[in-house]
N, C-alpha and C. Protein backbone atom coordinates (compact mmCIF):
# COMPACT_ATOMS: atom_id res chain seq x y z
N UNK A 1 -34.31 -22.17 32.31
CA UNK A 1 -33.14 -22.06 33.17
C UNK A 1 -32.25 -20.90 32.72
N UNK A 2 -32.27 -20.69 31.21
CA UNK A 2 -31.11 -19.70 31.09
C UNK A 2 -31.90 -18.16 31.23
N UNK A 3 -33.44 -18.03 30.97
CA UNK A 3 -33.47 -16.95 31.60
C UNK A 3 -33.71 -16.89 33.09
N UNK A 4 -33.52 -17.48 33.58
CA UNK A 4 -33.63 -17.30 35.25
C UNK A 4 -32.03 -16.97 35.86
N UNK A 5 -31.19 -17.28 34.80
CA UNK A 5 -30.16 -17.20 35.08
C UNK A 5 -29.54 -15.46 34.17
N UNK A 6 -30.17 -15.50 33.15
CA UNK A 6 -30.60 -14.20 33.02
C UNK A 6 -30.54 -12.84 33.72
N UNK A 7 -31.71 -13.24 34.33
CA UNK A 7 -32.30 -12.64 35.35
C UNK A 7 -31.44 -12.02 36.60
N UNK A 8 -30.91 -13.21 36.97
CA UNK A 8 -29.73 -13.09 38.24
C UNK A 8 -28.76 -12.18 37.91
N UNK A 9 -28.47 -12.50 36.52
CA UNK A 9 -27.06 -11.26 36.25
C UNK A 9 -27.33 -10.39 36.29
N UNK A 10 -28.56 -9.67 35.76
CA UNK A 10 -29.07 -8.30 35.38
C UNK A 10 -29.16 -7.89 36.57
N UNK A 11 -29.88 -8.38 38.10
CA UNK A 11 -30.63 -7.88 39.08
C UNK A 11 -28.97 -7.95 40.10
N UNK A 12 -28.25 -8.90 39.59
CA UNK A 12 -26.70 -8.60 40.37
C UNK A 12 -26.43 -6.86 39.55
N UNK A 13 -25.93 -6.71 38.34
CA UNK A 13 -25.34 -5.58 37.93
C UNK A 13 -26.18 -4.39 38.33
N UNK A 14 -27.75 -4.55 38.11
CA UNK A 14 -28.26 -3.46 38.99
C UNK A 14 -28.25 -2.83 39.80
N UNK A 15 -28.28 -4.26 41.39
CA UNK A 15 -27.50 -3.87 42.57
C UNK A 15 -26.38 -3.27 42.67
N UNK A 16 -25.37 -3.83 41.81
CA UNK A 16 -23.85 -3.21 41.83
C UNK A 16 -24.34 -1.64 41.26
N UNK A 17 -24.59 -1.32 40.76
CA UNK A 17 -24.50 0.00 39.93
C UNK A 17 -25.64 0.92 41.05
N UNK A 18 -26.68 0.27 41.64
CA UNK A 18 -27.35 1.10 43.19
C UNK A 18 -26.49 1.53 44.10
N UNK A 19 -25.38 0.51 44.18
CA UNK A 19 -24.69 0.38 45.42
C UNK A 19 -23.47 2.00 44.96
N UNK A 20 -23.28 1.56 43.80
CA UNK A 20 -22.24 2.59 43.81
C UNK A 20 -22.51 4.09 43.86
N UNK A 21 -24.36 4.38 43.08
CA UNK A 21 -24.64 5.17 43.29
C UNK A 21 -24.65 5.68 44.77
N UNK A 22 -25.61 5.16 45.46
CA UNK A 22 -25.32 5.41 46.60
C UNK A 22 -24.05 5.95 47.37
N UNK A 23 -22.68 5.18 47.08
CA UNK A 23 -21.50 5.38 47.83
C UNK A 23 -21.09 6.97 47.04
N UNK A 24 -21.42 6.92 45.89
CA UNK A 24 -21.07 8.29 45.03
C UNK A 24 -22.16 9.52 45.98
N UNK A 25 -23.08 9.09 45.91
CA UNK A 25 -24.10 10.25 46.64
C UNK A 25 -23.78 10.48 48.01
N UNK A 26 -22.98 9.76 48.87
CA UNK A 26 -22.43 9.93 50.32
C UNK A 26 -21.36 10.90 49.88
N UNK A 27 -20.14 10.58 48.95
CA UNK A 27 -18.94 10.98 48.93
C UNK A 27 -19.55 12.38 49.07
N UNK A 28 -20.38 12.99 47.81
CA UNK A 28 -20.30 14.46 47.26
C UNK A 28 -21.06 15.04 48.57
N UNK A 29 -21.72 14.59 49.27
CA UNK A 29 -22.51 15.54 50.89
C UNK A 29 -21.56 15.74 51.31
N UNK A 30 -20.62 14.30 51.55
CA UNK A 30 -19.31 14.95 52.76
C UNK A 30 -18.26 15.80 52.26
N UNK A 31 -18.44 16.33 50.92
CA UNK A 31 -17.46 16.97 50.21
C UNK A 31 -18.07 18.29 50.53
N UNK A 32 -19.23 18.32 50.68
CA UNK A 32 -20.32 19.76 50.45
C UNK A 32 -20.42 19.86 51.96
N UNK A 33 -20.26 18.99 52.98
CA UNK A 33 -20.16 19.30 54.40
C UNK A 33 -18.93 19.59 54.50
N UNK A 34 -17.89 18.97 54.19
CA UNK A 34 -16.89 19.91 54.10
C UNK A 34 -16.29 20.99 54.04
N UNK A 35 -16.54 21.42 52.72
CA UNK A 35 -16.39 22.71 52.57
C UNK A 35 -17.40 24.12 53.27
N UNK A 36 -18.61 23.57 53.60
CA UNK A 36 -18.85 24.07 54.35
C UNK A 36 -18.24 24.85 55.89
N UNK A 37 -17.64 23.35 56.68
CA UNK A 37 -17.06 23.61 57.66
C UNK A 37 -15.80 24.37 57.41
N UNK A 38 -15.05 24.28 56.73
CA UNK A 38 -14.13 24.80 56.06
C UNK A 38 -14.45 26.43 55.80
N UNK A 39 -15.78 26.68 55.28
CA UNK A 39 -15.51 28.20 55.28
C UNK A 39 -16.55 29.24 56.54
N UNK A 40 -17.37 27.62 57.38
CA UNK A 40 -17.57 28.59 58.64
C UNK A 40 -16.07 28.99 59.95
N UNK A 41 -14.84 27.59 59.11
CA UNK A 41 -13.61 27.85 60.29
C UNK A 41 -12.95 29.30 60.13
N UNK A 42 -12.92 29.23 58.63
CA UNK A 42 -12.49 30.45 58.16
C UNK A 42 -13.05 31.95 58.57
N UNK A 43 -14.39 31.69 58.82
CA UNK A 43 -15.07 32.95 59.37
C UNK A 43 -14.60 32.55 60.76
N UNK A 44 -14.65 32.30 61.34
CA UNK A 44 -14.27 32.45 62.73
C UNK A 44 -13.15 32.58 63.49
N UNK A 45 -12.22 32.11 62.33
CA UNK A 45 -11.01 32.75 62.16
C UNK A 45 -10.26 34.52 62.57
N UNK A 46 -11.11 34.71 61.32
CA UNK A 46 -11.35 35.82 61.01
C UNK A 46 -11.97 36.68 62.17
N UNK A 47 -12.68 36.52 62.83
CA UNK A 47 -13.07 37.06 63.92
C UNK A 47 -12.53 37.09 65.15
């Protein structure tokens, strides 16, 4: 019983620590799409 219970914690903190990766790997695209758009406004600006 206590490693099955074990088990549960580890495969909970795993999930938690997937999950965040994940939300971390969204943030930095929309940061990098960002700035992107940001310096095609700027060119067009400019034009």
């Amino acid at each position: 019983m206590d490693l099955l219970v074990g088990f549960l914690i580890f495969a909970g903190i795993f999930a938690l620590y997937d999950a965040l990766r994940k939300v971390n790997n969204n943030i930095l695209n929309q940061t990098e799409e960002i700035k992107k758009l940001r310096e095609e406004l700027a060119n067009n600006n400019k034009n």
